[in-house]
Protein backbone atom coordinates (compact mmCIF):
# COMPACT_ATOMS: atom_id res chain seq x y z
CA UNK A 1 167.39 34.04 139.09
CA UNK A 2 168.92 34.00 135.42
CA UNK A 3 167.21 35.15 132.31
CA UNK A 4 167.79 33.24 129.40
CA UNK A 5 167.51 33.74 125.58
CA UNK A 6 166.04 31.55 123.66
CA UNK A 7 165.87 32.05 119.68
CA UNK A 8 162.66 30.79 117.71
CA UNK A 9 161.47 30.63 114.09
CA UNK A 10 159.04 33.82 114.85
CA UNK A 11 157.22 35.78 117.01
CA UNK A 12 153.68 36.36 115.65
CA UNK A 13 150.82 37.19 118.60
CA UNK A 14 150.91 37.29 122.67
CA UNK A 15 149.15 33.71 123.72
CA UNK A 16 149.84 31.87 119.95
CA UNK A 17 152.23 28.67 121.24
CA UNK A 18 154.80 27.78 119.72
CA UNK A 19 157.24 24.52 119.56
CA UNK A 20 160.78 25.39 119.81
CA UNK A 21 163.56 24.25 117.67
CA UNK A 22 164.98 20.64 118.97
CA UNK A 23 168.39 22.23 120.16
CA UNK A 24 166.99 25.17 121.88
CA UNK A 25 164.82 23.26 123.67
CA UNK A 26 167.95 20.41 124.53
CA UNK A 27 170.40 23.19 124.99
CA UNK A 28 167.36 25.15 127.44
CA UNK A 29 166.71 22.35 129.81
CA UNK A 30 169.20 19.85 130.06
CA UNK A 31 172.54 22.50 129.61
CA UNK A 32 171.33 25.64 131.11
CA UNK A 33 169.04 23.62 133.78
CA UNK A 34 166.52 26.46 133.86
CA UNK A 35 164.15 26.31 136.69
CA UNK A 36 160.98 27.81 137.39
CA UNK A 37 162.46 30.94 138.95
CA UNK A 38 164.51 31.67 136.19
CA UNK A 39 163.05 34.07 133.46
CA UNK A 40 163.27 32.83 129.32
CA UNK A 41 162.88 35.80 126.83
CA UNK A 42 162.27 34.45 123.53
CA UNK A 43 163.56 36.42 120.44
CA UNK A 44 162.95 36.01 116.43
CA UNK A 45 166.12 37.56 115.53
CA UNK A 46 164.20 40.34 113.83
CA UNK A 47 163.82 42.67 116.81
CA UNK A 48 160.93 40.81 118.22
CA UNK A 49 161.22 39.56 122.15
CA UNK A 50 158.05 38.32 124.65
CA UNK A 51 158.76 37.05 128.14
CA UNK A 52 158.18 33.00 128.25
CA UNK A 53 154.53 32.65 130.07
CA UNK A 54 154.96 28.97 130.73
CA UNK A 55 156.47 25.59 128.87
CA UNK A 56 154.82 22.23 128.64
CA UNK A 57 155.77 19.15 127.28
CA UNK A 58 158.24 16.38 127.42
CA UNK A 59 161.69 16.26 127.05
CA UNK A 60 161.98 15.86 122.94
CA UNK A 61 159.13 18.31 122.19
CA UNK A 62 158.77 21.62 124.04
CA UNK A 63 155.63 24.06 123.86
CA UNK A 64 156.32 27.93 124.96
CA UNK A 65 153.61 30.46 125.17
CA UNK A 66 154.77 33.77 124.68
CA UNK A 67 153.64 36.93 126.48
CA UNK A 68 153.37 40.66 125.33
CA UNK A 69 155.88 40.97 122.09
CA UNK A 70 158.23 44.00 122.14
CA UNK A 71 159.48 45.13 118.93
CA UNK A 72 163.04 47.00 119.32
CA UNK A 73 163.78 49.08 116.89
CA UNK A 74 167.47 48.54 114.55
CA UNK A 75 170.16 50.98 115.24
CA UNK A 76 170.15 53.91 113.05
CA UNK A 77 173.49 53.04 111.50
CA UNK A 78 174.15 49.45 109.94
CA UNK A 79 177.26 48.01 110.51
CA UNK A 80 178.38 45.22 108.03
CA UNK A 81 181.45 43.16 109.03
CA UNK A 82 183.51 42.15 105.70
CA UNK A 83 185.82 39.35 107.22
CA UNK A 84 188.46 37.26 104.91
CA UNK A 85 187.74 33.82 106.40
CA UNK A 86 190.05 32.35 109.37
CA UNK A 87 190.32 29.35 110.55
CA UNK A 88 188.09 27.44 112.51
CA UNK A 89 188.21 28.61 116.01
CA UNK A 90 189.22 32.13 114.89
CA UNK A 91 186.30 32.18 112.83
CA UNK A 92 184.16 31.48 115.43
CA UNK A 93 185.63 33.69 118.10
CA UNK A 94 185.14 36.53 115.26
CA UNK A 95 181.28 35.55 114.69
CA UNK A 96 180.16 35.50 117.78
CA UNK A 97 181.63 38.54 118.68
CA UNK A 98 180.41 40.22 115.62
CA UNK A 99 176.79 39.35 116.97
CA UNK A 100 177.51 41.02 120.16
CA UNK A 101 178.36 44.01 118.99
CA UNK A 102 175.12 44.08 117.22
CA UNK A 103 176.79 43.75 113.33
CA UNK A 104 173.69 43.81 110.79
CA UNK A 105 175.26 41.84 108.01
CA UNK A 106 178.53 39.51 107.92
CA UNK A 107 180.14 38.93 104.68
CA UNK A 108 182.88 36.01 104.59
CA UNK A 109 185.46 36.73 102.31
CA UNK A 110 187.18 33.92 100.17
CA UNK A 111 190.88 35.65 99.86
CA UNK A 112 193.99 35.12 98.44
CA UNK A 113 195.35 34.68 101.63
CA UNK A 114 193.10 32.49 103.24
CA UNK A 115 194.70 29.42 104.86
CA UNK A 116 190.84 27.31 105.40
CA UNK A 117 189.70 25.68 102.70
CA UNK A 118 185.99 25.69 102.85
CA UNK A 119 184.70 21.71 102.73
CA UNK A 120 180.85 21.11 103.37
CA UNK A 121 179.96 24.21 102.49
CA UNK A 122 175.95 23.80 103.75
CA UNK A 123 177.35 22.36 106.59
CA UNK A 124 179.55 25.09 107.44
CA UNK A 125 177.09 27.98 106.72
CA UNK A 126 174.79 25.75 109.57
CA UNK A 127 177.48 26.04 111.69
CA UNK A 128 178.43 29.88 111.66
CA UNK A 129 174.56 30.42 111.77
CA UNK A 130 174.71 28.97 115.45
CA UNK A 131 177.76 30.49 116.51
CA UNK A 132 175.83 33.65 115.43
CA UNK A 133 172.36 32.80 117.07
CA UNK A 134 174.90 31.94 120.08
CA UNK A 135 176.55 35.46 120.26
CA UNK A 136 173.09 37.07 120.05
CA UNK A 137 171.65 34.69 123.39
CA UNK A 138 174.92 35.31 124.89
CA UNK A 139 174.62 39.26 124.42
CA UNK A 140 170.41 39.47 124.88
CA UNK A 141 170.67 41.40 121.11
CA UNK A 142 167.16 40.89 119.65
CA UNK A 143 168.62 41.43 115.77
CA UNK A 144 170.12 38.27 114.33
CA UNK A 145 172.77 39.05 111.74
CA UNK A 146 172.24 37.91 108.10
CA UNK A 147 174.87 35.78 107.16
CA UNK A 148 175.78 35.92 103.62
CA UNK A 149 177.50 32.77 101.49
CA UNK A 150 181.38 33.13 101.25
CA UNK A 151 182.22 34.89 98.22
CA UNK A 152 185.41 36.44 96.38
CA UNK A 153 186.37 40.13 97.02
CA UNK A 154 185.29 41.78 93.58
CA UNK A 155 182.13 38.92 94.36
CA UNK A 156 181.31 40.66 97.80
CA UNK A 157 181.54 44.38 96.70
CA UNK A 158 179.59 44.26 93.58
CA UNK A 159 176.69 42.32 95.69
CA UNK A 160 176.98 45.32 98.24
CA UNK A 161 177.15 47.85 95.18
CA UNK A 162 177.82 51.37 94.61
CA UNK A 163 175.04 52.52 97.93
CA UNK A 164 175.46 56.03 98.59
CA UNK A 165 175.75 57.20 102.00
CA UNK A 166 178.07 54.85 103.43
CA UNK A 167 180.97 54.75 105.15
CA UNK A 168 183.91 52.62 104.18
CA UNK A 169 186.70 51.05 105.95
CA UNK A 170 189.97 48.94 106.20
CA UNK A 171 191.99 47.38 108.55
CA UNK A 172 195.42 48.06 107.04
CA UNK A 173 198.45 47.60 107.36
CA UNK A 174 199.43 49.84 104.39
CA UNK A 175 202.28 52.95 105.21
CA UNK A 176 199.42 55.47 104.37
CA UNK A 177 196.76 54.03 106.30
CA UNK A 178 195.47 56.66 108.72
CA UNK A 179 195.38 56.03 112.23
CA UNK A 180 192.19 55.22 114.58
CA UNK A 181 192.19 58.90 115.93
CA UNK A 182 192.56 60.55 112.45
CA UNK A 183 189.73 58.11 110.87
CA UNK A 184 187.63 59.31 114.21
CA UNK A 185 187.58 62.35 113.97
CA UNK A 186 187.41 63.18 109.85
CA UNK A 187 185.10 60.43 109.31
CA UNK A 188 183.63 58.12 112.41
CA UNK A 189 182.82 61.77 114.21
CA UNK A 190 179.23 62.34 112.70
CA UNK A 191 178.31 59.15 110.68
CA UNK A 192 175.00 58.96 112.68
CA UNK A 193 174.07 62.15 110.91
CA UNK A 194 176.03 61.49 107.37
CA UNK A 195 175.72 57.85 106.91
CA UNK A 196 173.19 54.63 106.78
CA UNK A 197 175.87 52.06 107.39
CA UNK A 198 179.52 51.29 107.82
CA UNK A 199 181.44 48.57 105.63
CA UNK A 200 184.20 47.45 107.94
CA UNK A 201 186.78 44.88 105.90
CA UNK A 202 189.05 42.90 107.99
CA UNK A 203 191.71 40.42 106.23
CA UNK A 204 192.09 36.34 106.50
CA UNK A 205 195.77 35.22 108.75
CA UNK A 206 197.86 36.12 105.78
CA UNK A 207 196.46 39.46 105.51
CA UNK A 208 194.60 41.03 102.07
CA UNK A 209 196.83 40.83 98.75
CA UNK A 210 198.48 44.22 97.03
CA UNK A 211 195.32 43.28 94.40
CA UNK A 212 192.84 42.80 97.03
CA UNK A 213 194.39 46.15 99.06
CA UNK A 214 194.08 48.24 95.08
CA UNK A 215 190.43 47.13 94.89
CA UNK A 216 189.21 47.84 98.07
CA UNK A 217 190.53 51.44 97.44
CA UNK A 218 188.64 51.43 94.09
CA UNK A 219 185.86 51.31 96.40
CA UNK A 220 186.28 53.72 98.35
CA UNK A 221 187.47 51.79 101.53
CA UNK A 222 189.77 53.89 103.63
CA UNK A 223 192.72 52.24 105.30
CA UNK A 224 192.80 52.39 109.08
CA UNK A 225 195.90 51.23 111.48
CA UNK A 226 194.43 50.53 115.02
CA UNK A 227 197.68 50.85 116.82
CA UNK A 228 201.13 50.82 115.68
CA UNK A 229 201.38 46.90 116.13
CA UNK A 230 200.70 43.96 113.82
CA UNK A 231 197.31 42.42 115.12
CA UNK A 232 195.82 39.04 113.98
CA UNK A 233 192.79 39.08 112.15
CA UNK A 234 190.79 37.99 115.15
CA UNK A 235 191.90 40.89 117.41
CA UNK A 236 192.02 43.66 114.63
CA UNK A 237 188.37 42.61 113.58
CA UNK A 238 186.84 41.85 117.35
CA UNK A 239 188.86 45.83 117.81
CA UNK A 240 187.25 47.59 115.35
CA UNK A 241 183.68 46.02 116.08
CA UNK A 242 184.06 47.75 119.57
CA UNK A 243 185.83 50.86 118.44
CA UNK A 244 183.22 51.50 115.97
CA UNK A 245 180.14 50.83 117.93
CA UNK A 246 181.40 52.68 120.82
CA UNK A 247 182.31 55.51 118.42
CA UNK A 248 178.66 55.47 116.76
CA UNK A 249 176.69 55.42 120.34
CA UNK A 250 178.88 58.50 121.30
CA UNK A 251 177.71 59.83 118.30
CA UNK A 252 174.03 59.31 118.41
CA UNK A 253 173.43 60.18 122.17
CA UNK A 254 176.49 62.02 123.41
CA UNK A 255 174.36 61.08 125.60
CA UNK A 256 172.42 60.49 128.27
CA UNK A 257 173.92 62.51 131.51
CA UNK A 258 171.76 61.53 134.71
CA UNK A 259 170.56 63.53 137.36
CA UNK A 260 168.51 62.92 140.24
CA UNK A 261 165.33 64.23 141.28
CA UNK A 262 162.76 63.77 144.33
CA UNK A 263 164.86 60.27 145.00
CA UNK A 264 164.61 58.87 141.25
CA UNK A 265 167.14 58.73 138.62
CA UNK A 266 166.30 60.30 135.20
CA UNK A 267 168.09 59.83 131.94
CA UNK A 268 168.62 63.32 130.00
CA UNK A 269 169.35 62.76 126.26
CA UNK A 270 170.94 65.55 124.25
CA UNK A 271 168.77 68.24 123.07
CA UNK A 272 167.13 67.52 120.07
CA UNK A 273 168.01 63.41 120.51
CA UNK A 274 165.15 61.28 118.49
CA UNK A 275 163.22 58.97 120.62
CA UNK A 276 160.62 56.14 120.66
CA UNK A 277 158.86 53.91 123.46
CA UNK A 278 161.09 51.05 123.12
CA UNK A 279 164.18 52.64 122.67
CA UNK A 280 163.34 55.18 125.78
CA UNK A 281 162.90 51.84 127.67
CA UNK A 282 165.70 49.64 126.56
CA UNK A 283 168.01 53.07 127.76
CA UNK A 284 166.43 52.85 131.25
CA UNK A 285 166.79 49.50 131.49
CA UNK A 286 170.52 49.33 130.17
CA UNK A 287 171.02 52.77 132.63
CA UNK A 288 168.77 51.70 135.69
CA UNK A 289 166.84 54.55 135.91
CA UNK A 290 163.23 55.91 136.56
CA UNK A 291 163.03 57.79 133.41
CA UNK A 292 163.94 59.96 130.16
CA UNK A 293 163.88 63.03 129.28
CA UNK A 294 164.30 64.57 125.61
CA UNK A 295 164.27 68.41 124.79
CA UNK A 296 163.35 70.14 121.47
CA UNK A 297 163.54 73.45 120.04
CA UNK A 298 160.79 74.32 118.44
CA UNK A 299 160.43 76.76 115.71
CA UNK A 300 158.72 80.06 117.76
CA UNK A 301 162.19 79.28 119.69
CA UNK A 302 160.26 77.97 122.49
CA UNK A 303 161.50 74.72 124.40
CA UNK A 304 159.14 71.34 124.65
CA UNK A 305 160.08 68.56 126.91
CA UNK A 306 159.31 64.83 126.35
CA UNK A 307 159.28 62.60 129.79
CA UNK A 308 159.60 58.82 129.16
CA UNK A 309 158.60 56.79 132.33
CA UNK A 310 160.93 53.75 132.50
CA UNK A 311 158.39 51.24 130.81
CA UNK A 312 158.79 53.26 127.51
CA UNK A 313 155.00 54.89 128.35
CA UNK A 314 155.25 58.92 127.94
CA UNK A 315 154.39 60.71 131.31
CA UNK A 316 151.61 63.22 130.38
């Protein structure tokens, strides 16, 4: 049985049908094939999923009722993807990876350096926005990332402004750009804690300018070297996506050691770990276990325990 994603317009009530878009509906039954055994989760690309009750309709115009509607809720740091623009296939590659790692935001960069020229601009945009929606079916990530228009450097940092609270950084390849271990541990280390988002900025082929480079330090960007090699812009960026996000859930759960118990396997998050329904079930899902536990210390110094059963429900 395979579960497919399926990406709509919106998710508003269990039972309330809905058509779905022409391509989805193409792509759904005459490129995947799905059958009756196999399982469709539809998704809003706002955090919103329901299970696919049933489909009716012909081949040109496709009805799906939705079932119960989970609402996932956004990691606590945002991670924005600032990517000069690459060519065509590179481009693409970078996209849909960025959606898989679960970027918030992706802002393509018009650079200096940039060897594609962008032509049919609306055209274009329509065409990243699928390889986005793509990367999010592929990955089963319910958050769609915005994609913002193509815009100059100076452009793309005064629409993201001064915001406090965030951390900043480049892929350089500067001689006093620190490495991926020193950025780690001085500043990835405890951004869950410190920070609301992370600006990642990744150069086109040619790489950013010595202009582009002094601005991004104006702005508080700190160079990072991956590894002592020259990367393309499609590695470095597809990298640092995974370094980061692997860096950030380290940080935010440290996490969840397992244990078993009476013939079940329980999830134990670290002490003091904040957690909801949905985010307790996605974590026994991902983990295939029976449950989740999260301690507290509470202020008479006592202990209280929170036991999450594996559908999210708290175990009284």
């Amino acid at each position: 049985m395979a579960i497919f994603y399926v990406h709509v317009a919106a998710l508003v009530r269990e039972g309330i049908p809905l058509e779905l878009p022409a391509d989805e509906a193409h792509h759904l039954l005459h490129v995947l094939r799905a059958g009756k055994s196999d399982t469709i989760i539809l998704f809003d690309g706002q955090g919103k999923t329901a299970p696919c009750i049933s489909l009716d309709g012909n081949g040109k115009r496709i009805i799906a009722m939705p079932g119960q509607i989970t609402e996932h809720r956004r990691p606590k740091v945002q991670l924005h993807l600032m990517q000069g623009i690459t060519k065509h296939a590179s481009m693409d590659d970078i996209l849909r990876r960025a959606a898989e790692w679960g970027v918030t935001a992706v802002h393509p960069l018009i650079c200096k350096h940039c060897e594609m020229k962008l032509s049919n601009f609306d055209k274009r945009m329509a065409h990243w926005q699928n390889i986005l929606i793509n990367g999010c079916k592929q990955s089963k990530n319910p958050f769609l990332p915005q994609l913002h228009g193509p815009l100059p450097l100076p452009s793309a940092l005064q629409e993201n402004g001064e915001e406090k609270n965030v951390l900043r950084a480049v892929a350089s390849l500067e001689n006093h750009a620190i490495s991926w271990h020193e950025f780690r541990s001085l500043h990835l280390q405890h951004a869950s804690q410190q920070c609301v988002a992370v600006h990642l900025a990744i150069g086109p082929e040619g790489d950013f300018s010595a202009e582009e480079y002094a601005i991004l330090r104006d702005h508080r960007f700190i160079p990072v070297r991956l590894c002592p090699r020259i990367l393309t812009s499609e590695t470095a960026a597809i990298s640092l996506l995974a370094a980061l996000q692997l860096g950030l859930e380290e940080d935010v759960t440290q996490l969840l050691a397992a244990y078993h118990a009476s013939g079940n396997r329980y999830l134990v998050a670290a002490l003091g770990t904040e957690m909801d329904a949905s985010t307790a079930r996605a974590h026994c899902q991902t983990n295939c276990a029976d449950g989740l536990l999260v301690g507290k210390i509470l202020e008479s110094g006592h202990y209280s325990l929170r036991i999450f059963n594996s559908d999210g429900s708290e175990a009284e």
